[in-house]
C-alpha atoms as a PDB file:
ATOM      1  CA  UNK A   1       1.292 -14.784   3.592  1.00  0.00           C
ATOM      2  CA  UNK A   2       5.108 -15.647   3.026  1.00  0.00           C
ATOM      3  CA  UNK A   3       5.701 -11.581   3.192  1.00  0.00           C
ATOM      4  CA  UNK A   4       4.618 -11.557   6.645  1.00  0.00           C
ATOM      5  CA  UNK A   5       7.232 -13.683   8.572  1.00  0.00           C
ATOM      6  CA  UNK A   6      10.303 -12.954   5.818  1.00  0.00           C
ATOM      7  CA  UNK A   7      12.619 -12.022   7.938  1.00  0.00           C
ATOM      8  CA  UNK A   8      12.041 -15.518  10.023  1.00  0.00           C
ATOM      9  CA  UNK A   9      12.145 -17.219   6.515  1.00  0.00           C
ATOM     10  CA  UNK A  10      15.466 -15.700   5.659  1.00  0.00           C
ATOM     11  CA  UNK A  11      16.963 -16.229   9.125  1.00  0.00           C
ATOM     12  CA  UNK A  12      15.677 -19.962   8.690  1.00  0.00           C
ATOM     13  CA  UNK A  13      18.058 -20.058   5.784  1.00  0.00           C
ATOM     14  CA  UNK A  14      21.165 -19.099   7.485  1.00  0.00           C
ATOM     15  CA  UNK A  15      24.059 -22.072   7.546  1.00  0.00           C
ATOM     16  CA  UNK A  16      24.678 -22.528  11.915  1.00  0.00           C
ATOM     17  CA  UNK A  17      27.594 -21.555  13.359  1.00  0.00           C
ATOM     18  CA  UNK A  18      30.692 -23.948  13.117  1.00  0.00           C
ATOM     19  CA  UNK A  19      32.400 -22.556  16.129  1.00  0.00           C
ATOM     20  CA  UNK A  20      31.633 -23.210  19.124  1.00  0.00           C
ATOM     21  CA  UNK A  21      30.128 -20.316  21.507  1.00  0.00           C
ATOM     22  CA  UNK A  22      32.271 -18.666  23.742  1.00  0.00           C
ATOM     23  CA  UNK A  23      30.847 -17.611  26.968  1.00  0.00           C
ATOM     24  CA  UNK A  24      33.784 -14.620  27.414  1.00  0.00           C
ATOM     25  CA  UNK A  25      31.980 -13.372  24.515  1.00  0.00           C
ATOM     26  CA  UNK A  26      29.422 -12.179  26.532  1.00  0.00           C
ATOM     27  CA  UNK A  27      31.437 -10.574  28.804  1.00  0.00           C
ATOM     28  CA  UNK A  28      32.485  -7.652  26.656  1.00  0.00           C
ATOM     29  CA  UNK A  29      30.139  -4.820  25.201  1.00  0.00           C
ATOM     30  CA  UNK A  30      29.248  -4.721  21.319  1.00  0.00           C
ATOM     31  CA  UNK A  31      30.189  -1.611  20.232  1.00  0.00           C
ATOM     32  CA  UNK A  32      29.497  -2.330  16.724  1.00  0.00           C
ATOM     33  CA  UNK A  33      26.818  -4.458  15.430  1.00  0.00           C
ATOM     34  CA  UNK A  34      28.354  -8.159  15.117  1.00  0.00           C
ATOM     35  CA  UNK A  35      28.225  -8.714  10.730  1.00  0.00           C
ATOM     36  CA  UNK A  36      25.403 -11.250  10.099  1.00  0.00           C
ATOM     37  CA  UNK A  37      26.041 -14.431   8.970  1.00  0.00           C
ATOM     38  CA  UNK A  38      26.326 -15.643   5.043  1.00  0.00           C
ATOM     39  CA  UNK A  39      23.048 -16.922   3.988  1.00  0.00           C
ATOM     40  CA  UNK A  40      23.509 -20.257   1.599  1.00  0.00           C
ATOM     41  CA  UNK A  41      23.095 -18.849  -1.871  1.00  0.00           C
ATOM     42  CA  UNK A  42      21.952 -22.223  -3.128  1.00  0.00           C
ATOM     43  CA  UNK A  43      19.271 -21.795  -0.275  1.00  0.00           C
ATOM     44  CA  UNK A  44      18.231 -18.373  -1.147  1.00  0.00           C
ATOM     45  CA  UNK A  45      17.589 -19.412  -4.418  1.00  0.00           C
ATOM     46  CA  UNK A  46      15.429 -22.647  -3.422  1.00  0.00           C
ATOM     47  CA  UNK A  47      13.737 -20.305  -1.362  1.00  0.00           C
ATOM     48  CA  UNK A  48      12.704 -17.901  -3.595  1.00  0.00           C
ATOM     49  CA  UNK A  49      12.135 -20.173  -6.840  1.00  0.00           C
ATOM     50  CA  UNK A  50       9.877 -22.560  -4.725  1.00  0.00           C
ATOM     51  CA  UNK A  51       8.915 -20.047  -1.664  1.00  0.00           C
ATOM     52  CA  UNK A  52       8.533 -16.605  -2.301  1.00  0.00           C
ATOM     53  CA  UNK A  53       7.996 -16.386  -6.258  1.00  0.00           C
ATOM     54  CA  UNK A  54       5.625 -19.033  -6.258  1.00  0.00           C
ATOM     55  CA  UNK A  55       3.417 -17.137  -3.048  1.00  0.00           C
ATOM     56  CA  UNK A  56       3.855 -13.881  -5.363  1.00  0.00           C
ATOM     57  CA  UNK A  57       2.437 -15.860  -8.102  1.00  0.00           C
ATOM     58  CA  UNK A  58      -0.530 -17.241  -6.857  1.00  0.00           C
ATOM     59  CA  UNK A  59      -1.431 -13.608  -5.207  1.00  0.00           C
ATOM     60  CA  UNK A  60      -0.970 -11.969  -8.975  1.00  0.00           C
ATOM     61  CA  UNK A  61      -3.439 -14.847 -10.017  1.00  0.00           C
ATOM     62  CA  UNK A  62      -6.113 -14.038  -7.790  1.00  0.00           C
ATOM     63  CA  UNK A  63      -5.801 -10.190  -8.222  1.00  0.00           C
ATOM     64  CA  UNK A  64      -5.797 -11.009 -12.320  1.00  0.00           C
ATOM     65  CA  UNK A  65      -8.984 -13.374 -11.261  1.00  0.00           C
ATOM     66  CA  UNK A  66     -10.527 -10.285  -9.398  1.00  0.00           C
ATOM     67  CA  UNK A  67      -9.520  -7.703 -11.983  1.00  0.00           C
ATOM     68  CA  UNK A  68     -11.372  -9.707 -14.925  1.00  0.00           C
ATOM     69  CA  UNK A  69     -14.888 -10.349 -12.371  1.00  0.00           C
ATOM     70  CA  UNK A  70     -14.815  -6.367 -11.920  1.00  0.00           C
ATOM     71  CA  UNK A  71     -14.578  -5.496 -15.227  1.00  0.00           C
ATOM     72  CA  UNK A  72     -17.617  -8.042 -16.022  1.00  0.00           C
ATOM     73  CA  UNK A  73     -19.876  -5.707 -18.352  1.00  0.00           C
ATOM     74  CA  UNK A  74     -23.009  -7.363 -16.490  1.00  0.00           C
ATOM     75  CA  UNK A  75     -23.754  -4.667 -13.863  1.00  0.00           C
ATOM     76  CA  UNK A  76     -26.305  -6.496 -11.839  1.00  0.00           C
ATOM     77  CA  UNK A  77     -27.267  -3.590  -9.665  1.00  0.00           C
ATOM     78  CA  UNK A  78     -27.832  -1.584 -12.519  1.00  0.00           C
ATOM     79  CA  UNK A  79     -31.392  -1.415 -13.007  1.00  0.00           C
ATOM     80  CA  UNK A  80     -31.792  -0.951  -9.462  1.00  0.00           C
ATOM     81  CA  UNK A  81     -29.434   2.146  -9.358  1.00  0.00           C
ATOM     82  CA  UNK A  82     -31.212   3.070 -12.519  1.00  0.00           C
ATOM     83  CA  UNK A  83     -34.845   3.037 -10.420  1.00  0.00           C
ATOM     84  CA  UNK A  84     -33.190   4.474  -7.269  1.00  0.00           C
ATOM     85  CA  UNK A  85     -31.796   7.470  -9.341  1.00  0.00           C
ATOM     86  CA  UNK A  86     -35.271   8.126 -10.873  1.00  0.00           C
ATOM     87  CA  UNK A  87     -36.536   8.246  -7.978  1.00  0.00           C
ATOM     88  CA  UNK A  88     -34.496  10.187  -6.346  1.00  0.00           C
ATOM     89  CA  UNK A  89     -34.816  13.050  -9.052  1.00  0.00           C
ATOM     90  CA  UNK A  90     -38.504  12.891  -8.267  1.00  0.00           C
ATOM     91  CA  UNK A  91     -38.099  13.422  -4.645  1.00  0.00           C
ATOM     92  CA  UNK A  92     -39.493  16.784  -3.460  1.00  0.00           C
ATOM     93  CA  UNK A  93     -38.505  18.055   0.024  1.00  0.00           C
ATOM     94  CA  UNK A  94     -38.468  21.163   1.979  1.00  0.00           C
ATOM     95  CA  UNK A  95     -34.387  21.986   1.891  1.00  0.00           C
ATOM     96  CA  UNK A  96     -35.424  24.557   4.983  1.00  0.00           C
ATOM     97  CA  UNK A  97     -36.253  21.272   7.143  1.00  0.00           C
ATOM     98  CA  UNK A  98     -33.155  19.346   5.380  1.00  0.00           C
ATOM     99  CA  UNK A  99     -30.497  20.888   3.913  1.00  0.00           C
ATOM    100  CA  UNK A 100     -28.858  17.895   2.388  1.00  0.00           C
ATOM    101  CA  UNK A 101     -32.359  16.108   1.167  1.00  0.00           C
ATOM    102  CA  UNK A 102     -31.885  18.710  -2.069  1.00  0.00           C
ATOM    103  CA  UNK A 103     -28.337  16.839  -2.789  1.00  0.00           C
ATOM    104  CA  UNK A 104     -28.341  13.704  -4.958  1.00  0.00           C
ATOM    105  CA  UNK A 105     -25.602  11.087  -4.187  1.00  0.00           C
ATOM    106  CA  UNK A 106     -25.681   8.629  -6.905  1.00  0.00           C
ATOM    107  CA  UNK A 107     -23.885   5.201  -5.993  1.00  0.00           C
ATOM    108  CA  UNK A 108     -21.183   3.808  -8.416  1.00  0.00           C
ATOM    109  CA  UNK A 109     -21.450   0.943 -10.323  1.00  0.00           C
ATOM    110  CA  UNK A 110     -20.444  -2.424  -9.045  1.00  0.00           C
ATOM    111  CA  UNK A 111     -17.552  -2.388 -11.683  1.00  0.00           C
ATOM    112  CA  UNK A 112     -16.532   0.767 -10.814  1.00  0.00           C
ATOM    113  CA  UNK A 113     -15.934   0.102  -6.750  1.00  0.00           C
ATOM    114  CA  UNK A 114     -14.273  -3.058  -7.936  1.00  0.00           C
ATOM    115  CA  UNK A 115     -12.032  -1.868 -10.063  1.00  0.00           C
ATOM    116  CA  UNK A 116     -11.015   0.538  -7.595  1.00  0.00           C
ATOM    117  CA  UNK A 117     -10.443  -1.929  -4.940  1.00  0.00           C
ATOM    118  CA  UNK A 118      -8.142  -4.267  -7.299  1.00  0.00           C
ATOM    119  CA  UNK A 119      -6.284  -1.252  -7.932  1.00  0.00           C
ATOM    120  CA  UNK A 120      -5.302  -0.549  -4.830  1.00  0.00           C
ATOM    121  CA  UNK A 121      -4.860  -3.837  -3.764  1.00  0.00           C
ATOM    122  CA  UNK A 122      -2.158  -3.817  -6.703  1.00  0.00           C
ATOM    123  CA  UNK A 123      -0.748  -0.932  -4.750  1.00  0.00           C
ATOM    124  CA  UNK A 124      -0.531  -2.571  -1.737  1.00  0.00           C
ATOM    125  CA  UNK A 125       0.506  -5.594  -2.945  1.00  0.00           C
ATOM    126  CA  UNK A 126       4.106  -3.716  -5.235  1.00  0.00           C
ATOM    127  CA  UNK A 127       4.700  -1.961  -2.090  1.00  0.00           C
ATOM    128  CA  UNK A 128       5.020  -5.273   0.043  1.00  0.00           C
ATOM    129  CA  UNK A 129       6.706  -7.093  -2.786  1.00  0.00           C
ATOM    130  CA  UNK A 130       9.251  -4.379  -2.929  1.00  0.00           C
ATOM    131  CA  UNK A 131      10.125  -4.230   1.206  1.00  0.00           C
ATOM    132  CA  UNK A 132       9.886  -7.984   1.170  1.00  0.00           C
ATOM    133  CA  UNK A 133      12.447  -7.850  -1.793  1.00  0.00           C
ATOM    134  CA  UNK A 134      14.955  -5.557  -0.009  1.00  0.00           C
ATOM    135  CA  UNK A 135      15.220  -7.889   2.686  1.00  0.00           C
ATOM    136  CA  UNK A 136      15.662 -10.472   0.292  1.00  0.00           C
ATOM    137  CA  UNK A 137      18.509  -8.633  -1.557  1.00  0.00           C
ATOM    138  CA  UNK A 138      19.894  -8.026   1.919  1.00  0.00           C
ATOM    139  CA  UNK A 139      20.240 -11.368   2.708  1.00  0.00           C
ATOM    140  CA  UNK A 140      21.007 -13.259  -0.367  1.00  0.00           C
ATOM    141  CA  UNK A 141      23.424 -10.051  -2.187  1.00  0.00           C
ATOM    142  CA  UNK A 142      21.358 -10.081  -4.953  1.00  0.00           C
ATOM    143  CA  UNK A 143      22.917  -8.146  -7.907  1.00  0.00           C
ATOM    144  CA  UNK A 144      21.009  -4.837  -8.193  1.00  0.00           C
ATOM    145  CA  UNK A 145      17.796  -6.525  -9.534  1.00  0.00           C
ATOM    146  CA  UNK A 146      14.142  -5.773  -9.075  1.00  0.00           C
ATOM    147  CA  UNK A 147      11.394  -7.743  -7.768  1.00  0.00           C
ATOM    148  CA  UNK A 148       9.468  -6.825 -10.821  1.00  0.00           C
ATOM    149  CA  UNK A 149      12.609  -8.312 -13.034  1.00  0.00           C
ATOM    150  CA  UNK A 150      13.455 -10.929 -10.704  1.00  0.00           C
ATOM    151  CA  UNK A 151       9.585 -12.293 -10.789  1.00  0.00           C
ATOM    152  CA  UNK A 152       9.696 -12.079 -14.432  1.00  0.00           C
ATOM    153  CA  UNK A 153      12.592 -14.282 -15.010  1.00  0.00           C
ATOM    154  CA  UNK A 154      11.175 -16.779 -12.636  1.00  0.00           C
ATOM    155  CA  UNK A 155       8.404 -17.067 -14.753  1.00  0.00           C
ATOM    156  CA  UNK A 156       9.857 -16.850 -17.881  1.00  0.00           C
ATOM    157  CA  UNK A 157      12.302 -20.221 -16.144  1.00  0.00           C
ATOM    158  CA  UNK A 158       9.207 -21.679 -15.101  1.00  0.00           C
ATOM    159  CA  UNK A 159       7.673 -21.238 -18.790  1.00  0.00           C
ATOM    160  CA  UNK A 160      10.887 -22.911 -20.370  1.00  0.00           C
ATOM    161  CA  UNK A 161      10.744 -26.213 -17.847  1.00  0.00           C
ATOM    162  CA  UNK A 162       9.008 -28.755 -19.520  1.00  0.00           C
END
């Protein structure tokens, strides 16, 4: 996942230094964290358009994918949590011996736990898009722009291309 290593990514992007190193630079404490370098913008944008955007992309896809399986209507545990529930409401048992035998616990549907699951994988997944995108805008001094907007433009781009 391109979110993982970002920071690497974005420090890949960074132009070298053109001066040479100077060892007597070493010699002196940093009192004051040394300014980072300026990050190509023409590289930043290469590397989101082709890198990051297209990662996001592909991970929306799948979730969309997984989102449409879980809300398939066809329930195939169904008549077996329909048996198991009758049978559970016919289930006599001595609540002295076992106090939580008299309790019924019915399972959720298949749908239901997999809806829940895409759901907060969508969580998970705007929550890394949006620390992954402030170390973006960090880097590349993107102009006060959301992922959300940003991601939406790419694809609208992308949709234009021929």
């Amino acid at each position: 996942m391109i979110d993982d290593s970002i920071v690497q990514n974005l420090n890949a992007l960074m132009t070298p230094s053109r001066a040479k190193w100077d060892p007597a630079s070493a010699a002196e404490r940093q009192i004051r964290p040394v300014e980072r370098r300026p990050t190509d913008p023409q590289a930043c944008q290469i590397f989101k358009d082709d890198v990051l955007f297209q990662s996001w992309q592909t991970r929306s896809d799948v979730l969309n994918y997984c989102a449409a399986v879980a809300l398939d209507p066809s329930d195939h545990d169904l008549a077996l949590k329909q048996v198991e529930s009758a049978k559970e409401r016919e289930r006599v048992v001595d609540e002295r011996l076992d106090p939580y035998s008299g309790r019924f616990f019915p399972r959720e549907a298949r749908t239901e736990v997999l809806a829940n699951l895409i759901r907060n994988e969508r969580s998970v997944e705007g929550i890394i898009r949006s620390r992954t995108w402030g170390l973006v805008s960090e880097r590349c001094g993107d102009a006060g722009m959301g992922w959300e907007e940003a991601l939406n433009n790419w694809r609208a781009n992308k949709k234009a291309q021929p």
